[in-house]
PDB file of N, CA and C in Angstrom:
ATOM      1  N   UNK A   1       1.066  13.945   0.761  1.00  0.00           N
ATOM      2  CA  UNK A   1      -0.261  13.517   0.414  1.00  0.00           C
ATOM      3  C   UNK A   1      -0.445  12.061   0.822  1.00  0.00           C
ATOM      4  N   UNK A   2      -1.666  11.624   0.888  1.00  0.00           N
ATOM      5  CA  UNK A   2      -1.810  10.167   1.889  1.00  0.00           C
ATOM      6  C   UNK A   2      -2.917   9.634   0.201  1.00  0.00           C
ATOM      7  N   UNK A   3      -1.924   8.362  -0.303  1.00  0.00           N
ATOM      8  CA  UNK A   3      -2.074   7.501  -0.993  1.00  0.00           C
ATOM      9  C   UNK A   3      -2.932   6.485  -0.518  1.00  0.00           C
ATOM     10  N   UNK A   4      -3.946   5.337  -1.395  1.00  0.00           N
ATOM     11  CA  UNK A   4      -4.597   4.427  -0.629  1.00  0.00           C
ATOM     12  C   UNK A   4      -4.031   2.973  -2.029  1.00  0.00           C
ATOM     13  N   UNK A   5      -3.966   2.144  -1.276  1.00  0.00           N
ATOM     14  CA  UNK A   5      -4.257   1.138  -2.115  1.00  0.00           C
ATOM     15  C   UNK A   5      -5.626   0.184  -1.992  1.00  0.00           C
ATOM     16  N   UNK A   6      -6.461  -0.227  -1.901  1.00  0.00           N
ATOM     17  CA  UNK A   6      -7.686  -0.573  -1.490  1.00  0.00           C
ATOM     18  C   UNK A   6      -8.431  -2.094  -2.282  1.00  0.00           C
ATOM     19  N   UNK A   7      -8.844  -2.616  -1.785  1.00  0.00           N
ATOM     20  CA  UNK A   7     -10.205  -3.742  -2.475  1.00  0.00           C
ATOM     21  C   UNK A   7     -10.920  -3.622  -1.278  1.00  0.00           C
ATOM     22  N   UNK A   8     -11.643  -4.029  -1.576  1.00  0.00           N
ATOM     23  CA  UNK A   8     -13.586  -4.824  -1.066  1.00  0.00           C
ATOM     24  C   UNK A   8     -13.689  -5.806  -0.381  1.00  0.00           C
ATOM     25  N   UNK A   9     -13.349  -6.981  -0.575  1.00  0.00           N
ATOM     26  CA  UNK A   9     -13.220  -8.209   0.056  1.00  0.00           C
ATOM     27  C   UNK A   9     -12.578  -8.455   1.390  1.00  0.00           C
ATOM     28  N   UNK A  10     -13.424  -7.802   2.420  1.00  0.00           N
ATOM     29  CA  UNK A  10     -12.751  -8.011   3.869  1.00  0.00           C
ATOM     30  C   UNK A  10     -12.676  -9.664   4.083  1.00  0.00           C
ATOM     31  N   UNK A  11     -13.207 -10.573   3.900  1.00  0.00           N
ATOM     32  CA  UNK A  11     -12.752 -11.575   4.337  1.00  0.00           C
ATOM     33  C   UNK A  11     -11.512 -12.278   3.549  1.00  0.00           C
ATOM     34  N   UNK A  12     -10.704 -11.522   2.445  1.00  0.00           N
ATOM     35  CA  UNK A  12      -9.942 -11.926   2.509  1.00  0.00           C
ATOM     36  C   UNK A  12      -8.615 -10.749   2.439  1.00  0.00           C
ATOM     37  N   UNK A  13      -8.510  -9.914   3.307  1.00  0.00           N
ATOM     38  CA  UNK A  13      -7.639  -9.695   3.533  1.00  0.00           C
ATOM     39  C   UNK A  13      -6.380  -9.933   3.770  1.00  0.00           C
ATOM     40  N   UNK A  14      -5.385  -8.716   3.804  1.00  0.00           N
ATOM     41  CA  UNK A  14      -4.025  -9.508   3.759  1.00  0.00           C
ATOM     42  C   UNK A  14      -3.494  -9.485   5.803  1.00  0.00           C
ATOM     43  N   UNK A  15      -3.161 -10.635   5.730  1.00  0.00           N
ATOM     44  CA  UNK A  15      -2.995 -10.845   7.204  1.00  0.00           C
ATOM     45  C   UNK A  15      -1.730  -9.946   7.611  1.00  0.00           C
ATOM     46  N   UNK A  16      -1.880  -9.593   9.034  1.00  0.00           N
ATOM     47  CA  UNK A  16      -0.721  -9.131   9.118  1.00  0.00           C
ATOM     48  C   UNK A  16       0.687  -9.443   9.415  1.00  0.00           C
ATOM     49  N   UNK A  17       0.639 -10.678   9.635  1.00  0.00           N
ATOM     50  CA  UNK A  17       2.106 -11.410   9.638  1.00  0.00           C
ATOM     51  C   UNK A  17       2.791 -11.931   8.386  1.00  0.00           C
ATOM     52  N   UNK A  18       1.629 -11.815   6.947  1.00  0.00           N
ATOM     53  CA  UNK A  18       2.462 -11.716   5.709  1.00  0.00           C
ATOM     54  C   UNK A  18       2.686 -10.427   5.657  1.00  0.00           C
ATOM     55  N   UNK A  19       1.931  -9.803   5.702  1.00  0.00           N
ATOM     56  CA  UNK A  19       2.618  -8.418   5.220  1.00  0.00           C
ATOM     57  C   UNK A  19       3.898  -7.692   5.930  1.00  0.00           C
ATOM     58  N   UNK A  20       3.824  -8.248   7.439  1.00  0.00           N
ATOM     59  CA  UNK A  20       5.203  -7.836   8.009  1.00  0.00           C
ATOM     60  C   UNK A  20       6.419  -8.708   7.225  1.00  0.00           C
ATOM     61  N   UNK A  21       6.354 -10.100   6.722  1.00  0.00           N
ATOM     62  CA  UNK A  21       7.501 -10.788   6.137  1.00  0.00           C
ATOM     63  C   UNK A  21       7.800 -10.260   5.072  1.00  0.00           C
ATOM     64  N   UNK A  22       6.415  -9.798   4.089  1.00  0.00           N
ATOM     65  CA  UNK A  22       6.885  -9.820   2.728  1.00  0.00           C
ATOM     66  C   UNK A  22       7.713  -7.602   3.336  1.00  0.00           C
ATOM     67  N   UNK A  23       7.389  -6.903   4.416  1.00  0.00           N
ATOM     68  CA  UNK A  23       8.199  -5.480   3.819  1.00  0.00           C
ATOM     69  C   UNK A  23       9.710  -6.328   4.458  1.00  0.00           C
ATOM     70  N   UNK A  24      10.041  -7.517   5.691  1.00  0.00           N
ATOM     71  CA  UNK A  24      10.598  -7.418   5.911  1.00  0.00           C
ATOM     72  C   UNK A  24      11.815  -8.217   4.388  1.00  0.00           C
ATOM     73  N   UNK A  25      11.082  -8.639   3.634  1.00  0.00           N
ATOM     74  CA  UNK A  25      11.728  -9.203   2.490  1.00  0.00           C
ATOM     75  C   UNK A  25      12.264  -8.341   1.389  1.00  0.00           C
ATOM     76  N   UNK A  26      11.184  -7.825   1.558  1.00  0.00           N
ATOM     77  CA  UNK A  26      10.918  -6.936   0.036  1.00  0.00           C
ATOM     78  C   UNK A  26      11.383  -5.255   0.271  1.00  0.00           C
ATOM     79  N   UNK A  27      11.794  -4.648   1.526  1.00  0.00           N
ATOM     80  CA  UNK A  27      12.096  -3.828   1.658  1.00  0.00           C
ATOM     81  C   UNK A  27      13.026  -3.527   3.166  1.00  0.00           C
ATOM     82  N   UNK A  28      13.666  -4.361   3.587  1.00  0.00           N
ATOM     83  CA  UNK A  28      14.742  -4.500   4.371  1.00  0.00           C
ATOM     84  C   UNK A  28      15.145  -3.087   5.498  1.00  0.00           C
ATOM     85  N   UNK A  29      15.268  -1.843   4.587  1.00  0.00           N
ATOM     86  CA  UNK A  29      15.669  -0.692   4.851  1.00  0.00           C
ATOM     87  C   UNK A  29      14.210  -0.461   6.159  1.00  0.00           C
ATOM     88  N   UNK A  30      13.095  -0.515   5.642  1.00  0.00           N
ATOM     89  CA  UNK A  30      11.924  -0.048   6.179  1.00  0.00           C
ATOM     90  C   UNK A  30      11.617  -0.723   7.843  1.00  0.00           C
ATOM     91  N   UNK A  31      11.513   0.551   8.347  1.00  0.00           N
ATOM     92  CA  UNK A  31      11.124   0.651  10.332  1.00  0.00           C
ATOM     93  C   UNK A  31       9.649  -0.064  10.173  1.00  0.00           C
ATOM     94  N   UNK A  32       9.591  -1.362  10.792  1.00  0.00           N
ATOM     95  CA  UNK A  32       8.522  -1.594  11.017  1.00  0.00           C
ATOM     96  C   UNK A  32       8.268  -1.146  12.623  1.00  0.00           C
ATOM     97  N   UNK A  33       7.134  -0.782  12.398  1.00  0.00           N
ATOM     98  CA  UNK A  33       6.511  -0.711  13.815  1.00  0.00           C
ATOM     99  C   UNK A  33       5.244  -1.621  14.066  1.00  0.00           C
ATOM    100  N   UNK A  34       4.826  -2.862  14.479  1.00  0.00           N
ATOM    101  CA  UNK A  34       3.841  -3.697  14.893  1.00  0.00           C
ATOM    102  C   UNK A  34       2.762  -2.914  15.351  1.00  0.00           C
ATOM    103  N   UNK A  35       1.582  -2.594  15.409  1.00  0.00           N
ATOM    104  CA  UNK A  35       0.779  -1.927  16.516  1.00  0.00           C
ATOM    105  C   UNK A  35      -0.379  -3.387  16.163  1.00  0.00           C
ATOM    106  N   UNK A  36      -0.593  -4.293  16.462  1.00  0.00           N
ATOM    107  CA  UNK A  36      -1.512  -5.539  16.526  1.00  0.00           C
ATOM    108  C   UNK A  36      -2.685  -4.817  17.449  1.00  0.00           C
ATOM    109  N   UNK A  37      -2.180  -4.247  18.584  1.00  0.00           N
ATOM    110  CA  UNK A  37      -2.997  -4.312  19.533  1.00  0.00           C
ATOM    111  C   UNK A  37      -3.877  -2.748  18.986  1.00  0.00           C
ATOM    112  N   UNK A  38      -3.718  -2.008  18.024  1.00  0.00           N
ATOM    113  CA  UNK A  38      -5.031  -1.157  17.505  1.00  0.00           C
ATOM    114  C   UNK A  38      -5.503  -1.148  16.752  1.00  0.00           C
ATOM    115  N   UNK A  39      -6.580  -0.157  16.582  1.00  0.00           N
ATOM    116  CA  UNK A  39      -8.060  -0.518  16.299  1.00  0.00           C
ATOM    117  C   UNK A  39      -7.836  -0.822  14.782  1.00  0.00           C
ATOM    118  N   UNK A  40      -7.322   0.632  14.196  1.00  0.00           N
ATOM    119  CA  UNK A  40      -7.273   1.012  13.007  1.00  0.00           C
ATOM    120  C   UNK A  40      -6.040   0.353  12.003  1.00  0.00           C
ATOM    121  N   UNK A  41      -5.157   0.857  12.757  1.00  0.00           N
ATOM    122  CA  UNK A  41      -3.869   0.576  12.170  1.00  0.00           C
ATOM    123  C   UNK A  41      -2.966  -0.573  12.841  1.00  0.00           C
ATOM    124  N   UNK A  42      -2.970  -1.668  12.159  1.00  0.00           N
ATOM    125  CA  UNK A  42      -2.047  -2.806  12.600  1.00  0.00           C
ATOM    126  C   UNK A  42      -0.607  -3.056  11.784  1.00  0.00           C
ATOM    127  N   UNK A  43      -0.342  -2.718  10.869  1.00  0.00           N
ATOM    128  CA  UNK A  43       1.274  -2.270  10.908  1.00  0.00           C
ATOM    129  C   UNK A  43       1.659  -1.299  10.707  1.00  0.00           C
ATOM    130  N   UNK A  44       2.609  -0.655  11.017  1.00  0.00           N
ATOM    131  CA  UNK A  44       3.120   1.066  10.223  1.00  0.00           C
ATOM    132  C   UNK A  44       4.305   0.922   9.684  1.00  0.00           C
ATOM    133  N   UNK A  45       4.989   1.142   8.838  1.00  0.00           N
ATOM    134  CA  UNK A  45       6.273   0.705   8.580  1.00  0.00           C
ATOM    135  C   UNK A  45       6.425   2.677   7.965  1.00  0.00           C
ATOM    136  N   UNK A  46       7.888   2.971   8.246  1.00  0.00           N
ATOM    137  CA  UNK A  46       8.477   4.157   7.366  1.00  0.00           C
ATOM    138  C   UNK A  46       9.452   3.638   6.686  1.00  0.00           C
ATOM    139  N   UNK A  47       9.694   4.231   5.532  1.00  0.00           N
ATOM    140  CA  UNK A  47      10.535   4.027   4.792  1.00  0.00           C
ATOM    141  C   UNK A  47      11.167   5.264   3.976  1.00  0.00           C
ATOM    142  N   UNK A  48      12.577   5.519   3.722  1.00  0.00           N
ATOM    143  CA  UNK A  48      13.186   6.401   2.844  1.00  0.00           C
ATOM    144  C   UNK A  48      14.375   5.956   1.384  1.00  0.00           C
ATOM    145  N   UNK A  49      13.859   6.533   0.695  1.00  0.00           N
ATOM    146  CA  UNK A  49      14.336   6.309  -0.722  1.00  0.00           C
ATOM    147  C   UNK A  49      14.651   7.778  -1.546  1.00  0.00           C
ATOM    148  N   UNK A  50      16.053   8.358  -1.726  1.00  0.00           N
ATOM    149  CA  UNK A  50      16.747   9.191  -2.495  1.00  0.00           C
ATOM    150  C   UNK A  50      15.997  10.579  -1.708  1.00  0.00           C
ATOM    151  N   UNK A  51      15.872  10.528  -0.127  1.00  0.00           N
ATOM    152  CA  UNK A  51      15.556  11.566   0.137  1.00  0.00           C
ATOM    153  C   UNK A  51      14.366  11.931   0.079  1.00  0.00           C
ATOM    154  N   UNK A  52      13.590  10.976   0.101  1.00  0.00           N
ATOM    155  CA  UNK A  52      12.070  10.935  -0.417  1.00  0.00           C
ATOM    156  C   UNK A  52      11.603   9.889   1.249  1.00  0.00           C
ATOM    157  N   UNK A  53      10.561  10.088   1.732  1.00  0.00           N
ATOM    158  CA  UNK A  53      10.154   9.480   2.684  1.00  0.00           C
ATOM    159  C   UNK A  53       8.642   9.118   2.558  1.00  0.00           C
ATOM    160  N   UNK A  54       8.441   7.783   3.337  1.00  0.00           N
ATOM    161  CA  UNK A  54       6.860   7.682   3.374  1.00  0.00           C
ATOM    162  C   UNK A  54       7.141   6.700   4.925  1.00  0.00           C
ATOM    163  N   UNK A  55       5.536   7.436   5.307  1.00  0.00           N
ATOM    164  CA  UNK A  55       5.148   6.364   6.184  1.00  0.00           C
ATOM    165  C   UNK A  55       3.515   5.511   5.233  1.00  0.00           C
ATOM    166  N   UNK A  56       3.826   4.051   6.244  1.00  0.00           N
ATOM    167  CA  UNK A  56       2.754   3.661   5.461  1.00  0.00           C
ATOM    168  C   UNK A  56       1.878   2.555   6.459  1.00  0.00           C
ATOM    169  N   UNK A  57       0.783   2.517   6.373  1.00  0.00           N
ATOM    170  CA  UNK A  57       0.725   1.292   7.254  1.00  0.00           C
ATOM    171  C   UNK A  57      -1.059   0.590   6.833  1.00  0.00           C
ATOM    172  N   UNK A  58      -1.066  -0.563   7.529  1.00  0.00           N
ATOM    173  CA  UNK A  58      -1.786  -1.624   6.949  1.00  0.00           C
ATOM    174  C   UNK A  58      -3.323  -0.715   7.745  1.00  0.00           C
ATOM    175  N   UNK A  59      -4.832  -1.128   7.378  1.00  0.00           N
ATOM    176  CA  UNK A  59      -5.749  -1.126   7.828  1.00  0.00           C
ATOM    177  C   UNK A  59      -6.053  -2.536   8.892  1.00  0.00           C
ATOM    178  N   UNK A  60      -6.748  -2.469   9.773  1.00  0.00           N
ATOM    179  CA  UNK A  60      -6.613  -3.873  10.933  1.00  0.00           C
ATOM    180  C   UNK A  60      -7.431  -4.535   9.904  1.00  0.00           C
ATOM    181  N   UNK A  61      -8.726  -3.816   8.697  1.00  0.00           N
ATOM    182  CA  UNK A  61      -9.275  -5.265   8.061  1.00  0.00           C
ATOM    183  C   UNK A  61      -8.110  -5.782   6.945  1.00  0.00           C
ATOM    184  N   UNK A  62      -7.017  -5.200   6.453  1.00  0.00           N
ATOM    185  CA  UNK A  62      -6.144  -5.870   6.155  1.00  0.00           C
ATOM    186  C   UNK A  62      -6.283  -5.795   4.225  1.00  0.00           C
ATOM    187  N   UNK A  63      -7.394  -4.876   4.240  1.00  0.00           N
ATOM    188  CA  UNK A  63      -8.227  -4.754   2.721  1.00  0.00           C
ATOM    189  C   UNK A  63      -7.555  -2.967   2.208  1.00  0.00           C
ATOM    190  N   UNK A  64      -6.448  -2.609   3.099  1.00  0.00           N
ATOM    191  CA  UNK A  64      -5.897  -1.235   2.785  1.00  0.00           C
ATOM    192  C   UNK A  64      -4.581  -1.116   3.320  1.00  0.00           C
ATOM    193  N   UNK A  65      -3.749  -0.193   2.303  1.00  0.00           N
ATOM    194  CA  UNK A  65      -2.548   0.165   3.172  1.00  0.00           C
ATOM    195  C   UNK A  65      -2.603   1.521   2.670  1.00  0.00           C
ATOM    196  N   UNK A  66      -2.306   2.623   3.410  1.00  0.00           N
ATOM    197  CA  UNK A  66      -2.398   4.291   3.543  1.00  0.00           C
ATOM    198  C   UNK A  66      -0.932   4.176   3.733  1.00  0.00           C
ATOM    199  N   UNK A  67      -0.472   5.525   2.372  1.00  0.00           N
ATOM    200  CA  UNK A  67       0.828   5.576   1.918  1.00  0.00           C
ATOM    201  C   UNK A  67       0.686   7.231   1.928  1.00  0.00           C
ATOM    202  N   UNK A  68       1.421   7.617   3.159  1.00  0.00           N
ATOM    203  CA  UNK A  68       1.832   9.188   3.059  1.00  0.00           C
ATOM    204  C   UNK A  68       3.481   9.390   2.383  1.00  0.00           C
ATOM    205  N   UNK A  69       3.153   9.878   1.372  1.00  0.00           N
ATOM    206  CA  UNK A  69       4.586  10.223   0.751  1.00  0.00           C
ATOM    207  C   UNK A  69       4.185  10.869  -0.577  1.00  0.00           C
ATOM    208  N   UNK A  70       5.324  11.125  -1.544  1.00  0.00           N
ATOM    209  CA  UNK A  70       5.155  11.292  -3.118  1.00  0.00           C
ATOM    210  C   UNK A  70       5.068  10.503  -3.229  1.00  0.00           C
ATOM    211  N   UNK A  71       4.124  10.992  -4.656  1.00  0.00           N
ATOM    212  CA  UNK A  71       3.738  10.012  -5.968  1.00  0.00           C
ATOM    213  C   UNK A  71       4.295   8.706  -6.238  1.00  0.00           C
ATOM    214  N   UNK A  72       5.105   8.977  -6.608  1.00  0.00           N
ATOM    215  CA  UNK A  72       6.367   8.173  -7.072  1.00  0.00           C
ATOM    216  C   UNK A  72       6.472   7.014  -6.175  1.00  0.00           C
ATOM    217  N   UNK A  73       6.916   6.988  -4.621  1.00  0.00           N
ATOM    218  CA  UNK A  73       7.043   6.363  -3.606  1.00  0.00           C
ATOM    219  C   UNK A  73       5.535   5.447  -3.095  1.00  0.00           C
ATOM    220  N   UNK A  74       4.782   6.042  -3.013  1.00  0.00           N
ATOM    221  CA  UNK A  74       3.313   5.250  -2.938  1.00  0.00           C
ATOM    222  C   UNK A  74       3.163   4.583  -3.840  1.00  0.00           C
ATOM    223  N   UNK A  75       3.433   4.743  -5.494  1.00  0.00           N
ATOM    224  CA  UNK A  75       3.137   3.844  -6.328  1.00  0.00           C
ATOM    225  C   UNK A  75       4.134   2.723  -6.247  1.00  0.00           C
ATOM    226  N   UNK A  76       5.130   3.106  -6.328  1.00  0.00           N
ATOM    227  CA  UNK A  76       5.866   1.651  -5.726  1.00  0.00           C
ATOM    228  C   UNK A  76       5.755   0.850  -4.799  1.00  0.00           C
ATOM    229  N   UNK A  77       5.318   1.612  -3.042  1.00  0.00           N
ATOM    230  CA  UNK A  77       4.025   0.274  -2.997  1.00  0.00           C
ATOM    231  C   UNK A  77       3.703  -0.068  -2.947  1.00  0.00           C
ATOM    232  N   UNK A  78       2.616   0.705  -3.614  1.00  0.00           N
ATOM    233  CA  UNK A  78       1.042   0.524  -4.082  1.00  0.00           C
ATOM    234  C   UNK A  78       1.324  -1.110  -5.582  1.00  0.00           C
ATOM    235  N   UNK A  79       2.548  -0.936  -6.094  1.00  0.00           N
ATOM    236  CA  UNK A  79       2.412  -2.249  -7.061  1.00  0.00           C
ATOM    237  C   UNK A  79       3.355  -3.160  -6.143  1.00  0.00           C
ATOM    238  N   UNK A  80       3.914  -2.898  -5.303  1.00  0.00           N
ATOM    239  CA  UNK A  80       3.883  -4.250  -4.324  1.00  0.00           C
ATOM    240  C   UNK A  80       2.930  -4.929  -3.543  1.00  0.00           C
ATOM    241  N   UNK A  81       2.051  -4.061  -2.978  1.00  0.00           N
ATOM    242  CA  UNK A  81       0.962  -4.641  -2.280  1.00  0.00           C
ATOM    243  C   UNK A  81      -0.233  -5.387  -3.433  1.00  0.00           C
ATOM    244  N   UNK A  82       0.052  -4.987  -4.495  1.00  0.00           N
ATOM    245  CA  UNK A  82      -0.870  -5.587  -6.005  1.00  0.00           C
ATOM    246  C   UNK A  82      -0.495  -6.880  -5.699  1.00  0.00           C
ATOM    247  N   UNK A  83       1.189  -7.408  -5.796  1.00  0.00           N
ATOM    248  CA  UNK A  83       1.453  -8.538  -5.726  1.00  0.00           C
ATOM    249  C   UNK A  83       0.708  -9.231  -4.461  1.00  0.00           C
ATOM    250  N   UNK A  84       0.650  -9.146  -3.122  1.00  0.00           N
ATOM    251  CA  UNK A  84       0.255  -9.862  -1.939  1.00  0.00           C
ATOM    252  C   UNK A  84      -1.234  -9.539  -2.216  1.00  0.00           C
ATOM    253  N   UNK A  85      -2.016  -8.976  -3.322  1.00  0.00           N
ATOM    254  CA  UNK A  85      -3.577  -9.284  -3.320  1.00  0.00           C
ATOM    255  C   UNK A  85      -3.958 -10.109  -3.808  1.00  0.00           C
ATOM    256  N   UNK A  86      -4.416 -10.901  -3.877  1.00  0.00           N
ATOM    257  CA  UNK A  86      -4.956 -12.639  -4.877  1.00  0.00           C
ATOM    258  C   UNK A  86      -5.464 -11.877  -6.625  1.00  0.00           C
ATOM    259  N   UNK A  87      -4.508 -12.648  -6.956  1.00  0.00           N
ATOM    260  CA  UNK A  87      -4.939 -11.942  -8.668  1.00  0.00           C
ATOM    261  C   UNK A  87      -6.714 -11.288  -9.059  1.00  0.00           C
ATOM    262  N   UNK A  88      -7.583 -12.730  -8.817  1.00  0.00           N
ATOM    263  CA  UNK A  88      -8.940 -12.396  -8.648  1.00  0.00           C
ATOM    264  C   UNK A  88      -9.489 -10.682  -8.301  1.00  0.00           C
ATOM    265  N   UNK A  89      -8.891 -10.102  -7.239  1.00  0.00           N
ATOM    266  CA  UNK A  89      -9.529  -9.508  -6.299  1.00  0.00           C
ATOM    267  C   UNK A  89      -8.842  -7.554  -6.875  1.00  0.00           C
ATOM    268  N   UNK A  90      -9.538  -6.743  -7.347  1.00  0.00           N
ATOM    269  CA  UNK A  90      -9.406  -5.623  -8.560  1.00  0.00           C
ATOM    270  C   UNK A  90      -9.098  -5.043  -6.934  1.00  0.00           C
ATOM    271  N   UNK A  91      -7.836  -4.195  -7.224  1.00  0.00           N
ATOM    272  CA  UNK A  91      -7.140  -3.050  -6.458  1.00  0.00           C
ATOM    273  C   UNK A  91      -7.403  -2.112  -7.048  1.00  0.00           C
ATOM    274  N   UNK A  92      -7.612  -0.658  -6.151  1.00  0.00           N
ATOM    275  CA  UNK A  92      -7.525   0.373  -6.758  1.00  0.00           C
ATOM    276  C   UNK A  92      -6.536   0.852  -6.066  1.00  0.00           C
ATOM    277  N   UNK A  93      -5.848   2.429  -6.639  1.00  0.00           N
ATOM    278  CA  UNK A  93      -5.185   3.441  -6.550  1.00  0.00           C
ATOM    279  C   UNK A  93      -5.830   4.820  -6.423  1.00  0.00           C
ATOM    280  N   UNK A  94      -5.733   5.857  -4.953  1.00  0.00           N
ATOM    281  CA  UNK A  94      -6.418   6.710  -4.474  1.00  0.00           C
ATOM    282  C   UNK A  94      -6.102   7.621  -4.031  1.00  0.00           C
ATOM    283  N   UNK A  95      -6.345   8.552  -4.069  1.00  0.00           N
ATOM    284  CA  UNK A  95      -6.097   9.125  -2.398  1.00  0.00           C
ATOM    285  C   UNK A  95      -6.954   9.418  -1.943  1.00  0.00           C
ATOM    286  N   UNK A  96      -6.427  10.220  -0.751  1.00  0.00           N
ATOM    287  CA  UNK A  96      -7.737   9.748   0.658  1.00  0.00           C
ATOM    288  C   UNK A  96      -8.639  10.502   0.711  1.00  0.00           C
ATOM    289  N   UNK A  97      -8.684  11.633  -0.571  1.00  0.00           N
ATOM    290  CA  UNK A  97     -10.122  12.673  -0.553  1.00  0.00           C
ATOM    291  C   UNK A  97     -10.890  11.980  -2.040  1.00  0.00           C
ATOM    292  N   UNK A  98     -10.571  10.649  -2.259  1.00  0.00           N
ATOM    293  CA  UNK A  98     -10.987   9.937  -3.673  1.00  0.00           C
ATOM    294  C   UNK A  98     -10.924  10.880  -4.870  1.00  0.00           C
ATOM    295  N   UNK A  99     -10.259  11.587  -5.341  1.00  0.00           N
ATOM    296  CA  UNK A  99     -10.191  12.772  -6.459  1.00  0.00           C
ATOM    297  C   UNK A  99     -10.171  11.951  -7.677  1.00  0.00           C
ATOM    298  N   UNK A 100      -9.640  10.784  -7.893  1.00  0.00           N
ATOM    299  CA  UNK A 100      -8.924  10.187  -8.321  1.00  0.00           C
ATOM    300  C   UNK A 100      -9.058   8.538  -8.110  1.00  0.00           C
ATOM    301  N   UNK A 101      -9.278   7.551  -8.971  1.00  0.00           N
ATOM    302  CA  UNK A 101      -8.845   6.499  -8.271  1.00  0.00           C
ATOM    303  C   UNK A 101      -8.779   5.588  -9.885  1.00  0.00           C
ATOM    304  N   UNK A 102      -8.172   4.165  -9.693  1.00  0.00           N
ATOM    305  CA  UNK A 102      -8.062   3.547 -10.732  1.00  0.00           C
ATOM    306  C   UNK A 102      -7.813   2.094 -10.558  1.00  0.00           C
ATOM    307  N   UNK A 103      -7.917   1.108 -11.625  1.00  0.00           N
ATOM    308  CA  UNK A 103      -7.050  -0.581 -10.876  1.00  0.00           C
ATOM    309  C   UNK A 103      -5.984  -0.294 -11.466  1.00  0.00           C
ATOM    310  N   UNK A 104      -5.129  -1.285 -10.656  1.00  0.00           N
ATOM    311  CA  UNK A 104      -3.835  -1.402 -10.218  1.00  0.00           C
ATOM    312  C   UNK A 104      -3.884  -2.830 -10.591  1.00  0.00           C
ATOM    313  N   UNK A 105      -3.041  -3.020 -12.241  1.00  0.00           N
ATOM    314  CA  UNK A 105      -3.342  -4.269 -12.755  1.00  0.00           C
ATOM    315  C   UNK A 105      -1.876  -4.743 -12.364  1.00  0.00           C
ATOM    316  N   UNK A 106      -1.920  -6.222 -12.125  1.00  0.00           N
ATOM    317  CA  UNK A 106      -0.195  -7.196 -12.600  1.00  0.00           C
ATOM    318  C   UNK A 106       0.650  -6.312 -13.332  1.00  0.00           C
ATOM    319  N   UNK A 107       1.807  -6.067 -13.482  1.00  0.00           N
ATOM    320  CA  UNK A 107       2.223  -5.770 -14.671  1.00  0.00           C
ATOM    321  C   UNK A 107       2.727  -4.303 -14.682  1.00  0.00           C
ATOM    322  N   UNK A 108       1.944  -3.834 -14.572  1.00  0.00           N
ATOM    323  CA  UNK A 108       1.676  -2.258 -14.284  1.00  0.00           C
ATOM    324  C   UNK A 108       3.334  -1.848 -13.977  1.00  0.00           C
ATOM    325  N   UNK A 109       3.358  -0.373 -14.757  1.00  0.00           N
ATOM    326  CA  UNK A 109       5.055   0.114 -14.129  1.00  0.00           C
ATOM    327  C   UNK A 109       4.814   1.562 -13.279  1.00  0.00           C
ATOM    328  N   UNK A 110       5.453   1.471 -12.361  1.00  0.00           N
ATOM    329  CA  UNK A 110       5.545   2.567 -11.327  1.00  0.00           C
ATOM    330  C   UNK A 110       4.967   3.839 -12.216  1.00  0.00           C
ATOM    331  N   UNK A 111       5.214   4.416 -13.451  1.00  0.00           N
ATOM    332  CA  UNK A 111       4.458   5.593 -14.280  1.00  0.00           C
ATOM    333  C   UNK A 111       3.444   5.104 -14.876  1.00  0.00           C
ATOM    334  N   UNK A 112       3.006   3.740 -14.813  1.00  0.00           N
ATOM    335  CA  UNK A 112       1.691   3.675 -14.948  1.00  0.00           C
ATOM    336  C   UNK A 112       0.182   4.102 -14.034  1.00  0.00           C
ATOM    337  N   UNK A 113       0.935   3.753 -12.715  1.00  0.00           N
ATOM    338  CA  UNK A 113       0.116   3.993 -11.568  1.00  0.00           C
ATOM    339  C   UNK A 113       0.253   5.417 -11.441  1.00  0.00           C
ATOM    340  N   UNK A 114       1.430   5.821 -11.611  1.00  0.00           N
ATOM    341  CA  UNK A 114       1.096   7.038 -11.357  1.00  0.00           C
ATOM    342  C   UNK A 114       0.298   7.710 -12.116  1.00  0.00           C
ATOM    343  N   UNK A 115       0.126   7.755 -13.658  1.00  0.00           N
ATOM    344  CA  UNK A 115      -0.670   7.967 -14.754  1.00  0.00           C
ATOM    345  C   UNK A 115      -1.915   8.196 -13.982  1.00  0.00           C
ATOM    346  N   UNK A 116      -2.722   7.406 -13.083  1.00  0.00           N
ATOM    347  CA  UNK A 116      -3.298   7.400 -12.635  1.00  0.00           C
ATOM    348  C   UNK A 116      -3.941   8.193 -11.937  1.00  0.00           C
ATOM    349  N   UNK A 117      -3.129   8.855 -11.038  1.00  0.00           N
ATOM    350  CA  UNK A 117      -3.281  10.159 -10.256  1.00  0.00           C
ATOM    351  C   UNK A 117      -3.770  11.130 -11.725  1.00  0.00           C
ATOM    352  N   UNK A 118      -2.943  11.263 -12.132  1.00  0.00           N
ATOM    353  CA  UNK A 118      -3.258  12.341 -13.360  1.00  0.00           C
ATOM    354  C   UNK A 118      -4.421  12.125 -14.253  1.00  0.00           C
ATOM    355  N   UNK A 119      -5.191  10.969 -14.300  1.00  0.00           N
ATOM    356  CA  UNK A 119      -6.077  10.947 -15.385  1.00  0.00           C
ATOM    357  C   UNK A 119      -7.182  11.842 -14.896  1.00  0.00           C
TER     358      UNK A 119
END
């Protein structure tokens, strides 16, 4: 299933040369793949955890990252990318047919977000 993390505020998006430092920080294991030069998608990174896989990658306005994987794996992150959004600026939690969506506060624990899906 394809997860969204999302805000509003295109002009302040997250650039894409933090977001390549902070997966290359914050998640080491994870294949980045650069694509700068398209339209839609300007980073893709995959990543695997206990046999569990996601690909995920940034929107070029920099105001989304699309998380194909389980639950579980998107919400984790979906509350990392919380951190690289400016506190100010209300994230939600989605997926990509909107069934569902919610904020994605500070704090928040991986079964909180997921809670989410389920409400």
């Amino acid at each position: 299933m394809t997860y969204l993390a999302i805000f509003e505020d295109r002009d302040r998006g997250i650039p894409r040369a933090r977001l390549v430092a902070a997966l290359k920080e914050d998640w080491p294991e994870a294949v980045i793949t650069d694509q700068e030069s398209q339209e839609v998608r300007r980073v893709v990174w995959e990543y695997s955890e206990s046999g569990h896989d996601l690909e995920g990658y940034l929107h070029a306005d920099g105001t989304c990252i699309y998380l194909d994987s389980g639950l579980e794996l998107a919400a984790k992150f979906a509350l990392w990318f919380r951190e690289l959004v400016p506190n100010d600026i209300e994230l939600l939690f989605c997926d990509d047919s909107y069934s569902f969506n919610g904020v994605i506060e500070h704090g928040m624990s991986v079964q909180e977000v997921m809670a989410i899906a389920d409400a």
